[in-house]
Protein backbone atom coordinates (compact mmCIF):
# COMPACT_ATOMS: atom_id res chain seq x y z
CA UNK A 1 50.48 -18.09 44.96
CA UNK A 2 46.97 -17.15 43.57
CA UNK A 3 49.03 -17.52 39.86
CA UNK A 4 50.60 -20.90 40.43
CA UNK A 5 47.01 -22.10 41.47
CA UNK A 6 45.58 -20.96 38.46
CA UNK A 7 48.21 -22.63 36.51
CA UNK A 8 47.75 -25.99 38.46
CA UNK A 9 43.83 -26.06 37.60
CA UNK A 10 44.71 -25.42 33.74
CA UNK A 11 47.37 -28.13 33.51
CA UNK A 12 46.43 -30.59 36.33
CA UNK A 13 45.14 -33.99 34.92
CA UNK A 14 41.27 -32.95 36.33
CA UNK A 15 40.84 -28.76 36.79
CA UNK A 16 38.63 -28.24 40.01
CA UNK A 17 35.29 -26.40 39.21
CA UNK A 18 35.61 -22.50 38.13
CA UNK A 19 39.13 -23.41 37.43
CA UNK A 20 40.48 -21.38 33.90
CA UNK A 21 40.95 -24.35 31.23
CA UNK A 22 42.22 -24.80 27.94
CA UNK A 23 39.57 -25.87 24.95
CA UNK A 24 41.89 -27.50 22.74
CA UNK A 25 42.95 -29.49 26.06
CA UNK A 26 39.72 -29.38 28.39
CA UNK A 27 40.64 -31.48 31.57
CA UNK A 28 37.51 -30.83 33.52
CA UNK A 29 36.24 -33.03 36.23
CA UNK A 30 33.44 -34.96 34.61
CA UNK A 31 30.14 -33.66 34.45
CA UNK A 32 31.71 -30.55 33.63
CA UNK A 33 32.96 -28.88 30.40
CA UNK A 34 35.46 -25.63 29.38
CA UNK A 35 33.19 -22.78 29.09
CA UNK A 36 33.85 -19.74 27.23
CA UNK A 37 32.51 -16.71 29.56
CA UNK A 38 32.89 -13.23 28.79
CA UNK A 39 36.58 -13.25 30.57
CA UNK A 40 38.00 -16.45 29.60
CA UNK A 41 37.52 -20.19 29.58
CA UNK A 42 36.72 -22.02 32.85
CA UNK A 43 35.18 -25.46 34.25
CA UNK A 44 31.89 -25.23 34.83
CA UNK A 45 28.74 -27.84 34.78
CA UNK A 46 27.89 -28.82 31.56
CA UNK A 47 24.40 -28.30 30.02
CA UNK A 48 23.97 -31.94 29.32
CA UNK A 49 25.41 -34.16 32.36
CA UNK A 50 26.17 -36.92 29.35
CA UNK A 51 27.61 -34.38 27.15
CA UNK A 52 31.50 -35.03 26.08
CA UNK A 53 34.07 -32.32 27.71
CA UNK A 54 33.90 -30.02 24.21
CA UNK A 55 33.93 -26.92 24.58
CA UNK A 56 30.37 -24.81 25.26
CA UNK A 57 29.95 -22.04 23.61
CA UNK A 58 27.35 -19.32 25.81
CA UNK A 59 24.98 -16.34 23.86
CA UNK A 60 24.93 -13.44 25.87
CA UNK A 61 23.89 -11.08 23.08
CA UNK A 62 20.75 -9.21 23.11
CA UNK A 63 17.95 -9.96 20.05
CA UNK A 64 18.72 -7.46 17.88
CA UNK A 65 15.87 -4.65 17.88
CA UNK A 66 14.33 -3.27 14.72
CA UNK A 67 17.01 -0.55 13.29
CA UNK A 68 15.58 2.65 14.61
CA UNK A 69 14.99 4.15 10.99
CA UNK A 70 12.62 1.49 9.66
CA UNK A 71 9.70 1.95 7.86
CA UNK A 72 6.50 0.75 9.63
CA UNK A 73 2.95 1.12 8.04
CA UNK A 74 -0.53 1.97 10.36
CA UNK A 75 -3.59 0.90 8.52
CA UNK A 76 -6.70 2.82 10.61
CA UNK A 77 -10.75 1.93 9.88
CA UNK A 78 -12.51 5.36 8.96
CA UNK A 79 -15.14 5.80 12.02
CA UNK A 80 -17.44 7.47 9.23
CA UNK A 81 -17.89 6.48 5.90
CA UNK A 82 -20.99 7.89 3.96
CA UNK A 83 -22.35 9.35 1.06
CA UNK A 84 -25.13 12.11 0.54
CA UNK A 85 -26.80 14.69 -2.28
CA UNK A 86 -24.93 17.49 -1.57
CA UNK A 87 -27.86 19.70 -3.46
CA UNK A 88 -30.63 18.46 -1.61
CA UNK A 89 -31.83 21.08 0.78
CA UNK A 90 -31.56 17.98 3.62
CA UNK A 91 -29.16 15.34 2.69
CA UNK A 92 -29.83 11.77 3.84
CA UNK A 93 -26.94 8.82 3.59
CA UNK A 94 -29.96 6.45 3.25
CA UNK A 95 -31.13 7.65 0.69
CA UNK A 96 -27.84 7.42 -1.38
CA UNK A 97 -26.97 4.29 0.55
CA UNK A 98 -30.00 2.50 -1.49
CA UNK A 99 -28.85 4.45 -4.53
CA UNK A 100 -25.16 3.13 -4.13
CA UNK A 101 -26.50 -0.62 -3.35
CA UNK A 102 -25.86 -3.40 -0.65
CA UNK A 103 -22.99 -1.98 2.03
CA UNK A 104 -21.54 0.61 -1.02
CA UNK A 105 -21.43 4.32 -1.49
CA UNK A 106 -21.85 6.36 -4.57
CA UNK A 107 -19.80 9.03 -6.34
CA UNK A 108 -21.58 10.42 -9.05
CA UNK A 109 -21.54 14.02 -10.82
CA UNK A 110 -25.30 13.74 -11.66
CA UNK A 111 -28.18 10.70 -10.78
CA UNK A 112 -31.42 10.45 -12.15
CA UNK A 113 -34.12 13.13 -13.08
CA UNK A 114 -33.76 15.56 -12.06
CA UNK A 115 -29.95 15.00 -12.10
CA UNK A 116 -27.30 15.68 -8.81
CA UNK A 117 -23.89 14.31 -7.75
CA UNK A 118 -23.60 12.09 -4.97
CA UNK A 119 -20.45 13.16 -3.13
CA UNK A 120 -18.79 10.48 -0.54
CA UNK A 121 -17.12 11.50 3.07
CA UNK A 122 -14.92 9.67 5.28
CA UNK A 123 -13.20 10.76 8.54
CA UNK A 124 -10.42 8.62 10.56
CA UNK A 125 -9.17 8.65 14.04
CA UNK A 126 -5.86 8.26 14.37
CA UNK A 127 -4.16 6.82 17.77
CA UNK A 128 -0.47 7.92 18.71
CA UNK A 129 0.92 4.48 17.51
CA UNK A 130 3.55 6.58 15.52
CA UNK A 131 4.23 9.20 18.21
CA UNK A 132 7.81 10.10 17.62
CA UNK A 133 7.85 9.10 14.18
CA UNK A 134 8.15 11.18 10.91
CA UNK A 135 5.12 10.60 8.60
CA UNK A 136 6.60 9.59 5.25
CA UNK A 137 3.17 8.87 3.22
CA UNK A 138 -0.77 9.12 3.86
CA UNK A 139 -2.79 6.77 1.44
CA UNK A 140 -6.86 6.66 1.38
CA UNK A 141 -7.09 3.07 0.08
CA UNK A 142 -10.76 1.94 -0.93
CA UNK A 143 -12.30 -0.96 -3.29
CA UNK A 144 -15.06 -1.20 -5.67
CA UNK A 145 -17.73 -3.00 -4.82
CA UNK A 146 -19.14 -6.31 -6.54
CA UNK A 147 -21.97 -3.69 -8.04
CA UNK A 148 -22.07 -4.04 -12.27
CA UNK A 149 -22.12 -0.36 -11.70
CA UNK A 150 -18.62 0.14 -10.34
CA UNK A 151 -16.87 0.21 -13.22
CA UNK A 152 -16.19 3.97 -13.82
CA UNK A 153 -14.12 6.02 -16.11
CA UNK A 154 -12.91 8.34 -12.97
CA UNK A 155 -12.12 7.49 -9.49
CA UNK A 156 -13.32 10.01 -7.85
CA UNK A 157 -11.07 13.04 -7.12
CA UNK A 158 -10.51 13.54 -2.91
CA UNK A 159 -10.56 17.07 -1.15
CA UNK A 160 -9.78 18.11 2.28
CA UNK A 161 -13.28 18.43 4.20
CA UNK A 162 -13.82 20.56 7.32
CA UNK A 163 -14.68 18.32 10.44
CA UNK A 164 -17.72 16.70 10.26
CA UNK A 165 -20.02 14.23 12.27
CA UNK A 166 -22.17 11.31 10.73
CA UNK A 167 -25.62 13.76 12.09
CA UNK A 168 -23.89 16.52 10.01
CA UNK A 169 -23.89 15.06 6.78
CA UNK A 170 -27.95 14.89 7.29
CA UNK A 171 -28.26 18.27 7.60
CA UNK A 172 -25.75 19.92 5.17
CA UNK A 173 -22.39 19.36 3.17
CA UNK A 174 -19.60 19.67 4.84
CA UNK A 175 -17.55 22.70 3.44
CA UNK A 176 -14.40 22.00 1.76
CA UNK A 177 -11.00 23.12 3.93
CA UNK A 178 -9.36 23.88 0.79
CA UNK A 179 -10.54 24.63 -2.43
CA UNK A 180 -7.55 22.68 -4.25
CA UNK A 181 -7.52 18.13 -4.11
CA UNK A 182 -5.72 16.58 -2.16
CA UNK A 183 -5.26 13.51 -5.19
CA UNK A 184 -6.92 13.92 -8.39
CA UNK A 185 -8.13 11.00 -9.68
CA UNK A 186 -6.68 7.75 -10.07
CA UNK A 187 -7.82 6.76 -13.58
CA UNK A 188 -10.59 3.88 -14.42
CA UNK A 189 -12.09 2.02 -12.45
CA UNK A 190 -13.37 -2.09 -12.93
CA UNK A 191 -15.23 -4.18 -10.49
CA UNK A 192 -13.45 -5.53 -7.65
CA UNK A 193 -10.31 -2.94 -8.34
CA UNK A 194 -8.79 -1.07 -4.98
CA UNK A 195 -7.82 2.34 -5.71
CA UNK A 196 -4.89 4.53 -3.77
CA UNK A 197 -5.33 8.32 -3.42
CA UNK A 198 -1.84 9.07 -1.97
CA UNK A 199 -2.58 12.22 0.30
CA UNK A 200 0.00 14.68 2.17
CA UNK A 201 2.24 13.37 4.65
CA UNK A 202 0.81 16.66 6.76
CA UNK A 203 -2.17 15.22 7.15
CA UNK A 204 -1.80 12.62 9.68
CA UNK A 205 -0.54 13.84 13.20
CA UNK A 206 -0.72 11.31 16.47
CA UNK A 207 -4.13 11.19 18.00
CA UNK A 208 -5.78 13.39 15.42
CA UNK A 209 -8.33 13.44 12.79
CA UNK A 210 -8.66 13.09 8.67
CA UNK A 211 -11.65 14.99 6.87
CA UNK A 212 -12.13 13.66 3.42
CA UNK A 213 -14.33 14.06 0.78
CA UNK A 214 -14.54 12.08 -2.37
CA UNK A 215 -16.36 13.50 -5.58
CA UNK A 216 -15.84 13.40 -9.45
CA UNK A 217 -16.60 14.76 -12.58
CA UNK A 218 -17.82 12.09 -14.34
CA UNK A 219 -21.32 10.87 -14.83
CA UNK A 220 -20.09 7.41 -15.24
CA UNK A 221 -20.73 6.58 -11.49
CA UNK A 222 -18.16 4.30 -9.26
CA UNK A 223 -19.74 2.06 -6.09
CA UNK A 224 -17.27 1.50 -3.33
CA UNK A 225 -17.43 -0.32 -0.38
CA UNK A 226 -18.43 0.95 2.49
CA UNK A 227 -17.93 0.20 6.53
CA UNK A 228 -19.96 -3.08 6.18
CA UNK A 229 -18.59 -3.91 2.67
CA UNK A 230 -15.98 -6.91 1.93
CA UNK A 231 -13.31 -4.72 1.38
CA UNK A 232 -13.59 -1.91 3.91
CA UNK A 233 -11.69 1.79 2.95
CA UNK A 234 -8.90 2.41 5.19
CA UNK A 235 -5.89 4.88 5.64
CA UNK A 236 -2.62 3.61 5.48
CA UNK A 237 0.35 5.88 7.64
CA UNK A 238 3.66 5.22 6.78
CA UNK A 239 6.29 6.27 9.13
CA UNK A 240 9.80 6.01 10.59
């Protein structure tokens, strides 16, 4: 019984509502148009009450989501960026601050008379926006500043530093973690130009902490920007 029904909505002049229908021959009441649902074709109220009796076609599907592989990049603001004399019995970031010029540091293997390097140091918090991810890259990305001085003949090379607090760096040098660089350097530098050191993957864990110092060889001395500077450093974490 339930069958012929069926088969009297589909092929009666006017299908009642819910009825199944055919969309090459819809023959819902009006107001109403042949639907295609997840288990067939039925009358059912059109979207548009002065739409025609065409067929209406429904998207169930879900927005696609990222594929779970892709590569995502987390830029993170150091918390410290400074730069001292590491020879001077008590170093002072103000002092090389003035020596660096407006909202810069200063890498330098020797300064003045009598002559010293000034050696730059950075540190980043990282948050767990990667948690669950595999680190694929670490980059320490930084910009010369506007100084005439920043054009250099060395980027600066960029070691491993032990932890370190912004008080610290007035009262000693931080001690390397490891004698060997983490990036050597990255070749001349002109005004204006942003440099990438690209660092060990290892370095960056969720919710942890980067140590890094930045010193050269060259007495040609290179002005970055600092915190305050146009073009603030940052680390960029890659990760999928």
């Amino acid at each position: 019984m339930l069958a012929a029904l069926a088969l009297a909505g589909c092929y009666s002049p006017r299908a009642p509502f819910g009825a199944p229908c055919d969309p090459a021959r819809p023959a819902c009441p009006t107001g109403q148009s042949c639907v295609f649902q997840a288990n067939g074709t039925f009358c059912d109220v059109a979207p548009d009450a002065a739409a025609s009796d065409a067929p209406v076609l429904i998207d169930a599907s879900i927005d696609a989501l990222p594929p779970p592989d892709a590569l995502m990049s987390f830029t993170y603001a150091p918390s410290i960026v400074a730069c001292i004399d590491p020879t001077a019995a008590t170093p002072d970031p103000a002092t090389c601050a003035t020596a660096a010029g407006p909202n810069s540091v200063r890498v330098d293997a020797q300064d003045g008379s009598p002559l010293h390097p000034w050696d730059t140091f950075i540190a980043i918090d990282l948050d767990g926006a990667f948690a669950g991810m595999t680190v694929t890259a670490v980059h320490l990305r930084m910009t010369a500043s506007t100084s005439t001085s920043s054009d250099s003949t060395n980027s600066g090379i960029v070691y491993h530093s032990t932890p370190f607090t912004l008080a610290d760096l007035s009262v000693a040098e931080p001690a390397k973690a490891s004698g060997t660089a983490l990036a050597l350097t990255q070749g001349a530098v002109a005004q204006l130009q942003t440099v990438d050191w690209p660092l060990p993957a290892s370095l960056a864990s969720p919710g942890g902490h980067v140590y890094l110092e930045l010193e050269t060889p060259s007495a040609n001395a290179v002005m970055y920007w600092n915190l305050a500077g146009t073009t603030p450093p940052q680390l960029v974490v890659d990760a999928q």
